[in-house]
Protein backbone atom coordinates (compact mmCIF):
# COMPACT_ATOMS: atom_id res chain seq x y z
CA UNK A 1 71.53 214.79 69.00
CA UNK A 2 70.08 211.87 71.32
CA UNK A 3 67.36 209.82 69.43
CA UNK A 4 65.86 206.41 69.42
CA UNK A 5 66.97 204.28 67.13
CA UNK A 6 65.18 203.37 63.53
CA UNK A 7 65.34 200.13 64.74
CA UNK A 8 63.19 201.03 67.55
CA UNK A 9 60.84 203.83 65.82
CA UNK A 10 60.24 200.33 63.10
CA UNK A 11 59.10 198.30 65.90
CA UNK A 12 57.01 200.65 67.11
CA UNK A 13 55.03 201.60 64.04
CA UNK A 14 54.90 198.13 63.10
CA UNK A 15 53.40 196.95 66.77
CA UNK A 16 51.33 200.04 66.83
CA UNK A 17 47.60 199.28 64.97
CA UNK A 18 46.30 203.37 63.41
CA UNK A 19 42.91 202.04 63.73
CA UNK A 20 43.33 201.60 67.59
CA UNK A 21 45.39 204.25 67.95
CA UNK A 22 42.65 207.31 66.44
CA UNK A 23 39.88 205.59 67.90
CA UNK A 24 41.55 207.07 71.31
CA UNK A 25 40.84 210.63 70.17
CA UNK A 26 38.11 209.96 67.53
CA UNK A 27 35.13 207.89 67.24
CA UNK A 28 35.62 205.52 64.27
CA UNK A 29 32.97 203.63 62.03
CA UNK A 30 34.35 200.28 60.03
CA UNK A 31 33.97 201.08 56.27
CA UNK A 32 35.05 198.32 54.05
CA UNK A 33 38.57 197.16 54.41
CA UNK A 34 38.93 199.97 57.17
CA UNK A 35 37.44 202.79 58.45
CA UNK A 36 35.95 206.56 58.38
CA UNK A 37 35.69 209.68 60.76
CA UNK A 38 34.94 212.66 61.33
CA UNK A 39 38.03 214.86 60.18
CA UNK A 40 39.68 216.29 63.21
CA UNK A 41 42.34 218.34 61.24
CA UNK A 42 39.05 220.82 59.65
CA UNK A 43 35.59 221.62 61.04
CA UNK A 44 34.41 218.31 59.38
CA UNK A 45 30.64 217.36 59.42
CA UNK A 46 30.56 214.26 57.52
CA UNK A 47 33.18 211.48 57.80
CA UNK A 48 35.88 212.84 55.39
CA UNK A 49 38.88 210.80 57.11
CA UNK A 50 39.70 207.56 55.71
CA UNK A 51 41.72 205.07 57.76
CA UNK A 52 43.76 202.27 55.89
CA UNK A 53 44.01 198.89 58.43
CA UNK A 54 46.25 197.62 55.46
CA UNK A 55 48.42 200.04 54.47
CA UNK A 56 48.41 201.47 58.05
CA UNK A 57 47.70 205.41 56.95
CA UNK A 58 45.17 208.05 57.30
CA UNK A 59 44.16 210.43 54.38
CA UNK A 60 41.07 213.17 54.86
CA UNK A 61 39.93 213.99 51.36
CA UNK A 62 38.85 217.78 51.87
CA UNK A 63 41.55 219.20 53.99
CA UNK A 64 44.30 216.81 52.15
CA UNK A 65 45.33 215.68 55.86
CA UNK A 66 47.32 212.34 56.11
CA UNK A 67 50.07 210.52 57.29
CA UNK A 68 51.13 207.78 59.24
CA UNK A 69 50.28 206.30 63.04
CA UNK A 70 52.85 209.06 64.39
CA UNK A 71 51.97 211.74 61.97
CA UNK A 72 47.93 212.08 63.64
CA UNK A 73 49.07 211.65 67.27
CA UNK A 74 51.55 214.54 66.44
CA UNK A 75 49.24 216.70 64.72
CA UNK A 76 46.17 216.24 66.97
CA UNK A 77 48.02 216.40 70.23
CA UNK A 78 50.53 219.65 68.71
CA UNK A 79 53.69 218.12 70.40
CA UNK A 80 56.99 217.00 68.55
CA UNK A 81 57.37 214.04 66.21
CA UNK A 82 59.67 212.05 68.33
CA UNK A 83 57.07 212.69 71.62
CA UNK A 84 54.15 211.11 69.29
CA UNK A 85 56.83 208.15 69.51
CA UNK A 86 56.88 207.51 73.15
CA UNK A 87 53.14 208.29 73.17
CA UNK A 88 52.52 205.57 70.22
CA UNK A 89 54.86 203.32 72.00
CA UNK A 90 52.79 203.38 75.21
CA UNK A 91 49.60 202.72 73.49
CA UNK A 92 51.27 199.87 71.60
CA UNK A 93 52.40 198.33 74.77
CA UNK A 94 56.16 198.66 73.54
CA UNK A 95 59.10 198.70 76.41
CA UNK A 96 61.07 201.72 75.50
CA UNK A 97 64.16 201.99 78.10
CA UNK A 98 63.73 205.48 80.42
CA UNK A 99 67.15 206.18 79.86
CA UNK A 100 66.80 206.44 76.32
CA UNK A 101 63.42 208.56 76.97
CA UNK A 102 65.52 210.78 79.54
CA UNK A 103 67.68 211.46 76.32
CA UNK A 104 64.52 211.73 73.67
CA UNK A 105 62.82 214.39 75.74
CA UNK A 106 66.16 216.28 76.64
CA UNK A 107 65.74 217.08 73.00
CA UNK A 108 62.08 218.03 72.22
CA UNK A 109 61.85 221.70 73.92
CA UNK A 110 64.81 223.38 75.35
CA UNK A 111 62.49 225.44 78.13
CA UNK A 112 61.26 221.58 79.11
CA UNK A 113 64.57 220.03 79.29
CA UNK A 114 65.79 223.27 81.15
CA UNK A 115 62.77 222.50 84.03
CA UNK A 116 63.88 218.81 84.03
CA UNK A 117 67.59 220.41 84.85
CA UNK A 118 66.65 222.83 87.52
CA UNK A 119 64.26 220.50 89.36
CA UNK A 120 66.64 217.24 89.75
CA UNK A 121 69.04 219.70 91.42
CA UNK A 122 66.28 220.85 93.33
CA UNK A 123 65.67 217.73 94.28
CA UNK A 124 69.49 216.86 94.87
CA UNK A 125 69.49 219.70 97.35
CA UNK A 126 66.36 219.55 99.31
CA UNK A 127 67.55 215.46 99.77
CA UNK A 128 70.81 216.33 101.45
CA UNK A 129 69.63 218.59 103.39
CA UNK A 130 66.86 216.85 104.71
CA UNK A 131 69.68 214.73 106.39
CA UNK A 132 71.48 217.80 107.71
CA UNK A 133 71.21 218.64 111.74
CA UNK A 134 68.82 221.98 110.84
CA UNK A 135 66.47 219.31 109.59
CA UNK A 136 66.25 217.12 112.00
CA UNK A 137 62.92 218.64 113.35
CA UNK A 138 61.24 217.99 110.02
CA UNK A 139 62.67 214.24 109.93
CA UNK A 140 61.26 212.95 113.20
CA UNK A 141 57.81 214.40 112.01
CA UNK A 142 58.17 212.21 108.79
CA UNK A 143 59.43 209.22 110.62
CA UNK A 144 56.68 209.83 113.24
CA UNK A 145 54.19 209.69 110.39
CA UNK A 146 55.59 206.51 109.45
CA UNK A 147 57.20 207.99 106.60
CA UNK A 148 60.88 205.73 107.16
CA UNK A 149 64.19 205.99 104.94
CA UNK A 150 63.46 203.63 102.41
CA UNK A 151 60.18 205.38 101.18
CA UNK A 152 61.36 208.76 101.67
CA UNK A 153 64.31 207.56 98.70
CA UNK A 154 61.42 205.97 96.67
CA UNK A 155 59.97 209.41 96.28
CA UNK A 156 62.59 211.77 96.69
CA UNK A 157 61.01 213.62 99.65
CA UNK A 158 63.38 216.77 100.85
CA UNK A 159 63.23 219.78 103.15
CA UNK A 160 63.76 223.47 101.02
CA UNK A 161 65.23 225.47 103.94
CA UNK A 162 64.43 228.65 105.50
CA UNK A 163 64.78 231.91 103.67
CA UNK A 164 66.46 231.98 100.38
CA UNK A 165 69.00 229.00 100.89
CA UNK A 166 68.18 226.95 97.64
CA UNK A 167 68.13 230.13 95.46
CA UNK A 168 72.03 230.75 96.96
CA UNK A 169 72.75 227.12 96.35
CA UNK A 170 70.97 226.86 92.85
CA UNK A 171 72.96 230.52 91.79
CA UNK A 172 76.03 228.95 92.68
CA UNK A 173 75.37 225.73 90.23
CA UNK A 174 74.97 228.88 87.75
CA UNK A 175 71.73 228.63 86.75
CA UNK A 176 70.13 232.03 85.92
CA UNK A 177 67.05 233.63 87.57
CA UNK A 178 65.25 233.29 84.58
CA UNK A 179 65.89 229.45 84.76
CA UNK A 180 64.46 229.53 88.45
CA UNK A 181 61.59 231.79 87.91
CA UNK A 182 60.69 229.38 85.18
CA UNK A 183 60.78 226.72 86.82
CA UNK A 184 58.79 228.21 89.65
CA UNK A 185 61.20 227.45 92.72
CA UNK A 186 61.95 230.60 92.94
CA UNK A 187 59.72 234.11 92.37
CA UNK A 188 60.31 237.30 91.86
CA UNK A 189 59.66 240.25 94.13
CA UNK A 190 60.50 243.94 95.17
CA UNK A 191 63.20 243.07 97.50
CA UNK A 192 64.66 240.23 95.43
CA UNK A 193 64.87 236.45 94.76
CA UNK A 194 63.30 234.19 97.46
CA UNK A 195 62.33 230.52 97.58
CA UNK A 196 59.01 229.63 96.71
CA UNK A 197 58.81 226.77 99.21
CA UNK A 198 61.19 228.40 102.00
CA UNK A 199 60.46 226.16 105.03
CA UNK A 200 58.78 223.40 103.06
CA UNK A 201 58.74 219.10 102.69
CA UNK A 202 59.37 218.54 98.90
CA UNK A 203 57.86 216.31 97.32
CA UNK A 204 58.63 216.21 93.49
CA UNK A 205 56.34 215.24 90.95
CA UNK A 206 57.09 213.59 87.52
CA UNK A 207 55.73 213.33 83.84
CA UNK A 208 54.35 210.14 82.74
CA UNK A 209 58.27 209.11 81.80
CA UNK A 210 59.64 209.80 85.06
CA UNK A 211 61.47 213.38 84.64
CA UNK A 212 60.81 215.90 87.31
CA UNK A 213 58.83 218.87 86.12
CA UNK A 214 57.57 220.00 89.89
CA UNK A 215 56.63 219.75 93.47
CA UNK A 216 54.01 219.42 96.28
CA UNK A 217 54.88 221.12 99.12
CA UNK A 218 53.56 220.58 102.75
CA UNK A 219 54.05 223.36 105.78
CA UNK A 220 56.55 222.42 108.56
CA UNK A 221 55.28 225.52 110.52
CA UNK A 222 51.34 224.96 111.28
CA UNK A 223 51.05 228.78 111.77
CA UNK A 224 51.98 228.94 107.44
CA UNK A 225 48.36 229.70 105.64
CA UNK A 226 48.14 226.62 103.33
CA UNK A 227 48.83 223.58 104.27
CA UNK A 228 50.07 222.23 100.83
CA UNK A 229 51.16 224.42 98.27
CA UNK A 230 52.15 222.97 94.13
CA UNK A 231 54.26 224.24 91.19
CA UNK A 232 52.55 226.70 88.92
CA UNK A 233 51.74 225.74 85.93
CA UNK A 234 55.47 226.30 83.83
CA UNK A 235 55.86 224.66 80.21
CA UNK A 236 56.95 221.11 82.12
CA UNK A 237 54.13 221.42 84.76
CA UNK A 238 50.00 221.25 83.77
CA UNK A 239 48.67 219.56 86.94
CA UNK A 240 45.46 218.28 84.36
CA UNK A 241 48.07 216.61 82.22
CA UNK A 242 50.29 214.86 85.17
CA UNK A 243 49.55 211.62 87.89
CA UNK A 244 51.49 211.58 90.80
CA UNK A 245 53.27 208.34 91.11
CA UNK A 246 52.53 207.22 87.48
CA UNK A 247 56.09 206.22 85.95
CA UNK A 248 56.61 204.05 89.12
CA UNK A 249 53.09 202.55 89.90
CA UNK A 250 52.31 201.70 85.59
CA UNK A 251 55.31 198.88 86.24
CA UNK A 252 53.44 197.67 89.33
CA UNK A 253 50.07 197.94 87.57
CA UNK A 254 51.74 195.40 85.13
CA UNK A 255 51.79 192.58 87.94
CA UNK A 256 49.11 193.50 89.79
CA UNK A 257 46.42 194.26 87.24
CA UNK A 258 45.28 196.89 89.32
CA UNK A 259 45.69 200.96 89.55
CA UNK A 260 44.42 202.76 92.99
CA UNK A 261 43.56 205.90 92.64
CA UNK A 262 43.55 208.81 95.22
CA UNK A 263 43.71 212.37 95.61
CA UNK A 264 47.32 213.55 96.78
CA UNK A 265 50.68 212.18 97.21
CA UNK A 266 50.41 212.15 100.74
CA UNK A 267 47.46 209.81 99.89
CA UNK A 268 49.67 207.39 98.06
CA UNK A 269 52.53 207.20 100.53
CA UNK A 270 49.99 205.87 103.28
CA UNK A 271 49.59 202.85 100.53
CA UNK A 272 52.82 202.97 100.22
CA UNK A 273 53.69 202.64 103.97
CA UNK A 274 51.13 199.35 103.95
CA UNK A 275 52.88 197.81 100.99
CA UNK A 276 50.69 198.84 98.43
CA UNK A 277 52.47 200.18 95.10
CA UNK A 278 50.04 200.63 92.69
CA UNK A 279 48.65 203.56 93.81
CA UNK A 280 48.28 207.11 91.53
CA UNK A 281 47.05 210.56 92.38
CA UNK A 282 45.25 213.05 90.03
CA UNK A 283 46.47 215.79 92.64
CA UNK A 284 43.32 217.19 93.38
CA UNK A 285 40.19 215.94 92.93
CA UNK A 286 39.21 217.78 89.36
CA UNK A 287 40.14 214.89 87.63
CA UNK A 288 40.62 215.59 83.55
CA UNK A 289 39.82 213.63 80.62
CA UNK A 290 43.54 213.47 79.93
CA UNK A 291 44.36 212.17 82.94
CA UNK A 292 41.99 209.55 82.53
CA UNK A 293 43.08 208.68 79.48
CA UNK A 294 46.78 208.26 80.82
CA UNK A 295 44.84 205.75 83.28
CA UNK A 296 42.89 204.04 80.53
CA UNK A 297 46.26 203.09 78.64
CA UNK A 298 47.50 201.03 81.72
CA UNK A 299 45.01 198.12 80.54
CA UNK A 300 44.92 197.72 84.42
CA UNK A 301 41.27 197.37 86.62
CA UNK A 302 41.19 201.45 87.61
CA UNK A 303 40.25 202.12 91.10
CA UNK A 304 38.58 204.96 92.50
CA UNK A 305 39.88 205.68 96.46
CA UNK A 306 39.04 209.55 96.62
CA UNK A 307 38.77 210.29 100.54
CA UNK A 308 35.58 209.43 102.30
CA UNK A 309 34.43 212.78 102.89
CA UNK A 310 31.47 214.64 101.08
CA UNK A 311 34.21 216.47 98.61
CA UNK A 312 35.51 212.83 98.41
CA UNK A 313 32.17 211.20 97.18
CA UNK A 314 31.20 213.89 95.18
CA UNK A 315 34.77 213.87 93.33
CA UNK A 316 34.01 210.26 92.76
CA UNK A 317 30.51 210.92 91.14
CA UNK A 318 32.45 213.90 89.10
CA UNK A 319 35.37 211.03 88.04
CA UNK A 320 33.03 207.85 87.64
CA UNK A 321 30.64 209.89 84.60
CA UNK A 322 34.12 210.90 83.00
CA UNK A 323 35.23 207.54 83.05
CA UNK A 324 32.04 205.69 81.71
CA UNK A 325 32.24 208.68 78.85
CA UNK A 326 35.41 207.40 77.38
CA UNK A 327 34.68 203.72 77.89
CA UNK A 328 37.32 203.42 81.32
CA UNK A 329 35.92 200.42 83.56
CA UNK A 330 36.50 200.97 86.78
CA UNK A 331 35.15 200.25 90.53
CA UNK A 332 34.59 202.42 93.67
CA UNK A 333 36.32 201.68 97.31
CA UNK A 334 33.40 201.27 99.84
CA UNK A 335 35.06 203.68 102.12
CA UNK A 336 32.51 203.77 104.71
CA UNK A 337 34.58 205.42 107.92
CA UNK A 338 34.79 208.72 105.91
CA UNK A 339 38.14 209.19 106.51
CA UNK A 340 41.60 210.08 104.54
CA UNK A 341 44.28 206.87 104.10
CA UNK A 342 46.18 208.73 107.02
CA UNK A 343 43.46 209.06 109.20
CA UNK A 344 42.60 205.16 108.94
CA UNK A 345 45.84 204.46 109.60
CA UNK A 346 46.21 206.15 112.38
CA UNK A 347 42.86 205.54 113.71
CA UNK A 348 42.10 201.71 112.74
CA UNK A 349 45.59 200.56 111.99
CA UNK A 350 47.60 199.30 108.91
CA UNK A 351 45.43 196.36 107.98
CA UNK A 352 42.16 198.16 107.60
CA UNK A 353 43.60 200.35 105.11
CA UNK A 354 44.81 197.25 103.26
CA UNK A 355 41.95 195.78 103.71
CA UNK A 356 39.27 198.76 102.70
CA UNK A 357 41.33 198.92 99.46
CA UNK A 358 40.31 195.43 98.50
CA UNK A 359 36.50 195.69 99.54
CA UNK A 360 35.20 197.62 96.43
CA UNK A 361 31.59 198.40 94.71
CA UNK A 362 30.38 198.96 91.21
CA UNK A 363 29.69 202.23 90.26
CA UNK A 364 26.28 201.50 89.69
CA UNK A 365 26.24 200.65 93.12
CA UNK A 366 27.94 203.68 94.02
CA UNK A 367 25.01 205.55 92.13
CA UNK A 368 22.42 204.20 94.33
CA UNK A 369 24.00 205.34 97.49
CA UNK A 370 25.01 208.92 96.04
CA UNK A 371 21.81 209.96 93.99
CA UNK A 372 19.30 208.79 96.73
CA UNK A 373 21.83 211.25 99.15
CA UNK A 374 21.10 213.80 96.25
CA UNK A 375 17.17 213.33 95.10
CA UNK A 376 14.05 213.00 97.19
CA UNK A 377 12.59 209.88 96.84
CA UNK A 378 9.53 210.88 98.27
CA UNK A 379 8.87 213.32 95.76
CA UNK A 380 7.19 212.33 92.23
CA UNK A 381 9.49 214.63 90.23
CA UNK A 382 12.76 213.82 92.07
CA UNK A 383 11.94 210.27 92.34
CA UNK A 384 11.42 210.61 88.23
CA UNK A 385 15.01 212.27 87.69
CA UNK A 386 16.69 209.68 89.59
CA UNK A 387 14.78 206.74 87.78
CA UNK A 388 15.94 208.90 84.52
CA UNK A 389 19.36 209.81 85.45
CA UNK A 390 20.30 205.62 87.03
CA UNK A 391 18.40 204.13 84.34
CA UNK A 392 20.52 205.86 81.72
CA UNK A 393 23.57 204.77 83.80
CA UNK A 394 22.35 201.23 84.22
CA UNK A 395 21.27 200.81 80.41
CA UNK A 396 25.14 201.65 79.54
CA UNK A 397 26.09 198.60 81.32
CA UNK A 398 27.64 195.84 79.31
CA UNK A 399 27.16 193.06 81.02
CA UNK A 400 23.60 192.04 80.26
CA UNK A 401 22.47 190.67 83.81
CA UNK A 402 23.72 193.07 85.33
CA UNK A 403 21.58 195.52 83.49
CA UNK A 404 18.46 192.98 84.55
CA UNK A 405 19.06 192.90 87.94
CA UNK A 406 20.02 196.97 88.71
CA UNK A 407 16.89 197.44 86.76
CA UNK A 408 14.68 195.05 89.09
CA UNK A 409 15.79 197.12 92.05
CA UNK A 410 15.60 200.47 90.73
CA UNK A 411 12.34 199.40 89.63
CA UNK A 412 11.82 198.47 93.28
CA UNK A 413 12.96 201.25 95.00
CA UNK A 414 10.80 203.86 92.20
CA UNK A 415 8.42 202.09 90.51
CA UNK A 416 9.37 203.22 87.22
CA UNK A 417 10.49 200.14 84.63
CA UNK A 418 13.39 201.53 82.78
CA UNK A 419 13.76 199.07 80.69
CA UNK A 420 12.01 200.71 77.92
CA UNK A 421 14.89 202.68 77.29
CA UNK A 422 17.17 199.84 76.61
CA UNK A 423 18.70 198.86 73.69
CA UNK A 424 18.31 195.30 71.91
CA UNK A 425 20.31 194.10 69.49
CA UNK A 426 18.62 191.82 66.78
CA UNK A 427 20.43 190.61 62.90
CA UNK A 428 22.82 194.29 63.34
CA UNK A 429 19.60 196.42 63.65
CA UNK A 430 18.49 198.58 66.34
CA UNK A 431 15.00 197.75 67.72
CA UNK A 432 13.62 200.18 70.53
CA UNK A 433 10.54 201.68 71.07
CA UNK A 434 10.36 205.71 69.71
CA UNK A 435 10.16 208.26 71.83
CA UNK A 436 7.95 210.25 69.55
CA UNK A 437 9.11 211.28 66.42
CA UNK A 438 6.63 211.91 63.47
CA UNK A 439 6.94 208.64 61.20
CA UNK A 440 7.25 208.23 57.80
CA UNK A 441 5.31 206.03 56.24
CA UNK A 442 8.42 204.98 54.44
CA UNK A 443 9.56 201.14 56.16
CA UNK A 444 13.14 202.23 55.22
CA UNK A 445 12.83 205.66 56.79
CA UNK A 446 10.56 204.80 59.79
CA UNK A 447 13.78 202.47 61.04
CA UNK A 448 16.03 204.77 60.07
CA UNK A 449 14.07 207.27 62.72
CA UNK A 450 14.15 204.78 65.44
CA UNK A 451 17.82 204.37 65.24
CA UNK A 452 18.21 208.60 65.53
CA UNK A 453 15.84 208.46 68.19
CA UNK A 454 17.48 205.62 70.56
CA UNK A 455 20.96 207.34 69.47
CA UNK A 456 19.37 210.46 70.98
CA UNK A 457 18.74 209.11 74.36
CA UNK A 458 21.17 206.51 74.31
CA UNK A 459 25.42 206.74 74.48
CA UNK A 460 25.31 202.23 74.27
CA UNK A 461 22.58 202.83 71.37
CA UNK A 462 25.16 205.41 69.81
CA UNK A 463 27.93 203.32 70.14
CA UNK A 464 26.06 199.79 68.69
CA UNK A 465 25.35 202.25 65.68
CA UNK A 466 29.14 202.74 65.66
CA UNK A 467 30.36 199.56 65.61
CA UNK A 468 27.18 197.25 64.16
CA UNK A 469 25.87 200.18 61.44
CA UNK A 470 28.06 203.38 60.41
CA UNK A 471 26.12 205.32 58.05
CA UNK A 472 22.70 205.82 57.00
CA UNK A 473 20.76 205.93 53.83
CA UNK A 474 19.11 208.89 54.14
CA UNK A 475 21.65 211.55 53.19
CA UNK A 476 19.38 213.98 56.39
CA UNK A 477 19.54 211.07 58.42
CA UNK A 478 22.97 210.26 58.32
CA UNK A 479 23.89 213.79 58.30
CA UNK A 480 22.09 213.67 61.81
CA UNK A 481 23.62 210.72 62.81
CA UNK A 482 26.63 212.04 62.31
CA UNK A 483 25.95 215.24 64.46
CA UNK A 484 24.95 212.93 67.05
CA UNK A 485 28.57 210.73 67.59
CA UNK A 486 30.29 214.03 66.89
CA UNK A 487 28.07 215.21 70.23
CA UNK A 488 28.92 212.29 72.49
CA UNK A 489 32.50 212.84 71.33
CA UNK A 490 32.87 216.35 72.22
C-alpha cells in the first residue's frame, strides 16, 4: 500500500510544534513548562487537557484522551491517521512532494479515491473534446473572453457535450453508474443516465492537494436557467471545505507574500489573464471558518477582492468579522467602480484591474464606509450602535496608533470617546474601568471582577487574559473565566 515514508512522517513530527498546532482548534493558556485547555475530546468545563512543549504530547486527565501532534488533529478533525500527516505537514511548513500525496490519499477512503478516478477522466474527456470541430463554437467564446490556450491548460477548462456523450464515453472506460452517480457527473432519472453538465464549460475544482473532486460549470446556451451550475456535495466535494485555485496559487503565495481572494473561478482567471497568480476563490461568497483557516495557514497577507456590488460588500463585511475572530490579518480592495474582475476588464482595460488589486484599505477602514451605509448617523440610537459596534472593532486592533487615531475620528464623526472600552496592559494585569458589577470589598476579588468584566466586553481583553494570565484564584471566577474563552471559541 502507498505511504510516506518514516523518514518523512519523523521529520514532520519533529518540525511540527503540538503547542502551535492545538492552538489552531483550541484556545490554549501557558501553564508551567507548557500548557492547558479546555478538553475537546468530552464536554469539558475546566481546563482538563494538558499539553507537554517538552515531551511534545497531549494527555486530558478525565476522559484519559492523549496522544501525539498527529493523534489530536486526527481525532478532532475525524479523518485518517495518515491525512492528519499532510494536514500537520502543512501547518509545519514541511514540502511533502504531490506525487507522493496523490499516492497517500489514493489510500485513505476508497469512495474518495474512486471520485479522484472518475473526475480526471472527466476531465481527460471534456479537454479533448473541447479541441474537437463540434466545439469550436464554445472555443472562440473562451478565446473571445480572453481565455487563450495556455490558461485554458493551467486549469483544465473542457466542454461536456450535448446529451449523454460523457456518460457513453465514461461506460466504455467501465466505470459503473454507481461510480458516476457518485461522483455527480452523471444523475439518475426515469428515462435513464444523462450528463449532469450536458452542454456545459468544465471547469474542475481541486482539494487543497491538487486531486480533482468536482466542477463549475458555465451555460454555452444563454436560453439554459442558471448560468453556473457546481458538483453536489459527494464524499470528495464540500464546497465549505474547498478554495478554488488553492494547490496552485499556495506556491505563488510563497513568492509573493500575498493571497487574493475572490468569489468564483471565473473571478480568478480574469487575474489570471493579467498575470496575476495568487489569486483563490471561496466559490461563493458564504465564506466558512474552514476555509479561512486553509487561508490562515498560507502565512501570506490575505486579500479580500469580493465583487464590487452590494452582495460583494456585504460578503466582505460577512468574511472580514470571521477573519478578525480567528486572528486572520487581512486587507480589503478599494473596489470603487462596483464591478466584477471581467467587467473591469472589459470596461477599463487590463491595467486597472492590476492596478485596483494593489490599491487596498484596512478593514477598519472598510467599516467606516459600510456601517455609516448601514446606521443613521443622524439618529442618537443608531449613531450609538455604530460608535458600539466600530469601537469594539477598533479596540481589537493591535497596532496601538492605529487604535489612537481610528478612535480620534470615530470620535469625530459621533462624539462618543470609545476609548473607555480599551484595554491597557500594566506589570501582566488588566486595568479597565468596570462596567458595573457589584464589588467586593475584597482587593483580590475586586480585580479579579474587573478582569471578567473587560473579558466580557472585550475579545483583545480575553485574549491578553490568555496569553499574560490563565487562571484565576477564585475557583467562581475562574470557572467564569473559563466559560468566557470557551464562548469566544465557539
Amino acid at each position: 500500500m502507498a505511504r510516506l515514508s518514516e523518514e518523512k512522517i519523523n521529520e514532520i513530527r519533529s518540525r511540527a510544534d503540538i503547542a502551535d498546532v492545538i492552538s489552531r482548534y483550541v484556545p490554549l493558556t501557558r501553564k508551567a513548562r507548557g500548557f492547558v485547555c479546555t478538553c475537546p475530546f468530552h464536554d469539558d468545563h475546566n481546563p482538563s487537557m494538558s499539553i507537554s512543549t517538552d515531551k511534545q504530547i497531549y494527555k486530558c486527565f478525565v476522559c484519559n484522551a492523549g496522544g501525539n501532534v498527529f493523534t489530536f488533529v486526527q481525532n478532532f478533525e475525524h479523518i485518517s491517521f495518515v491525512e492528519a500527516v499532510l494536514k500537520v505537514a502543512d501547518y509545519a511548513g514541511v514540502e511533502v512532494e504531490e506525487a507522493d500525496r496523490m499516492l497517500v490519499n489514493e489510500t485513505l477512503d476508497p469512495n474518495i479515491a474512486s471520485i479522484h478516478k472518475v473526475c480526471r477522466s472527466v476531465i481527460e474527456y471534456t479537454n479533448y473534446t473541447l479541441a474537437t470541430p463540434q466545439a469550436a463554437e464554445v472555443k472562440a467564446y473562451l478565446l473571445q473572453r480572453g481565455i487563450n490556450e495556455e490558461c485554458i491548460r493551467k486549469f483544465e477548462i473542457g466542454y461536456n457535450p450535448k446529451g449523454d456523450a460523457l456518460y457513453a464515453y465514461m461506460n466504455a472506460k467501465k466505470f459503473t453508474d454507481a461510480q458516476l452517480v457518485e461522483s455527480n457527473v452523471v444523475r439518475i432519472s426515469p428515462s435513464g443516465m444523462h450528463d449532469v453538465f450536458a452542454n456545459r464549460i468544465l471547469i474542475p475544482i481541486h482539494d487543497r492537494n491538487g486531486n480533482p473532486v468536482g466542477f463549475t460549470a458555465r451555460r454555452v446556451d444563454e436560453n439554459d436557467e442558471a448560468k453556473y451550475i457546481n458538483t453536489s456535495e459527494t464524499p470528495a466535494f464540500k464546497k465549505g471545505s474547498l478554495i478554488f485555485n488553492y494547490h496552485r496559487a499556495k506556491v505563488e503565495a510563497k513568492s509573493t507574500g500575498r493571497i487574493l481572494i475572490v468569489e468564483g473561478a471565473m473571478d480568478v482567471i480574469a487575474f489570471e489573464k493579467v498575470g496575476i497568480h495568487d489569486c483563490v476563490a471561496t466559490l461563493g461568497t458564504a465564506c466558512t471558518r474552514e476555509q479561512l483557516m486553509l487561508l490562515k495557514n498560507l502565512h501570506a497577507k490575505c486579500v479580500i477582492c469580493y465583487d464590487g456590488d452590494r452582495a460583494g460588500i456585504n460578503a466582505t463585511y460577512k468574511f472580514g468579522k470571521l477573519a478578525r475572530e480567528i486572528g486572520l490579518h487581512f486587507e480589503v480592495v478599494d473596489n470603487q467602480l462596483g464591478l466584477d474582475p471581467d467587467e473591469i476588464i472589459d470596461g477599463y482595460g487590463r491595467d486597472e484591474l492590476i492596478h485596483m488589486a494593489e490599491k487596498t484599505i484596512s478593514w477598519i477602514d472598510f467599516l467606516f464606509r459600510y456601517l455609516q451605509q448601514k446606521y443613521n448617523l443622524e439618529n442618537y440610537s443608531q449613531r450609538k450602535e455604530f460608535a458600539v459596534e466600530l469601537g469594539r472593532e477598533i479596540n481589537a486592533c493591535t497596532e496601538r496608533f492605529e487604535r489612537k487615531n481610528y478612535l480620534a475620528k470615530l470620535f469625530e464623526l459621533t462624539q462618543f470617546d470609545m476609548s473607555e472600552a480599551e484595554v491597557k496592559e500594566k506589570k501582566n494585569v488588566l486595568v479597565t474601568p468596570s462596567i458595573g458589577l457589584r464589588q467586593p470589598k475584597n482587593g483580590s476579588l475586586r480585580a479579579e471582577y474587573e478582569i471578567l468584566s473587560q473579558m466580557l466586553v472585550s475579545l483583545q481583553a480575553n485574549n491578553a487574559f490568555k496569553d499574560k494570565l490563565g487562571f484565576l484564584i477564585d475557583e467562581n471566577c475562574n470557572k467564569l473565566a473559563i466559560y468566557i474563552i470557551d464562548y469566544y471559541r465557539t
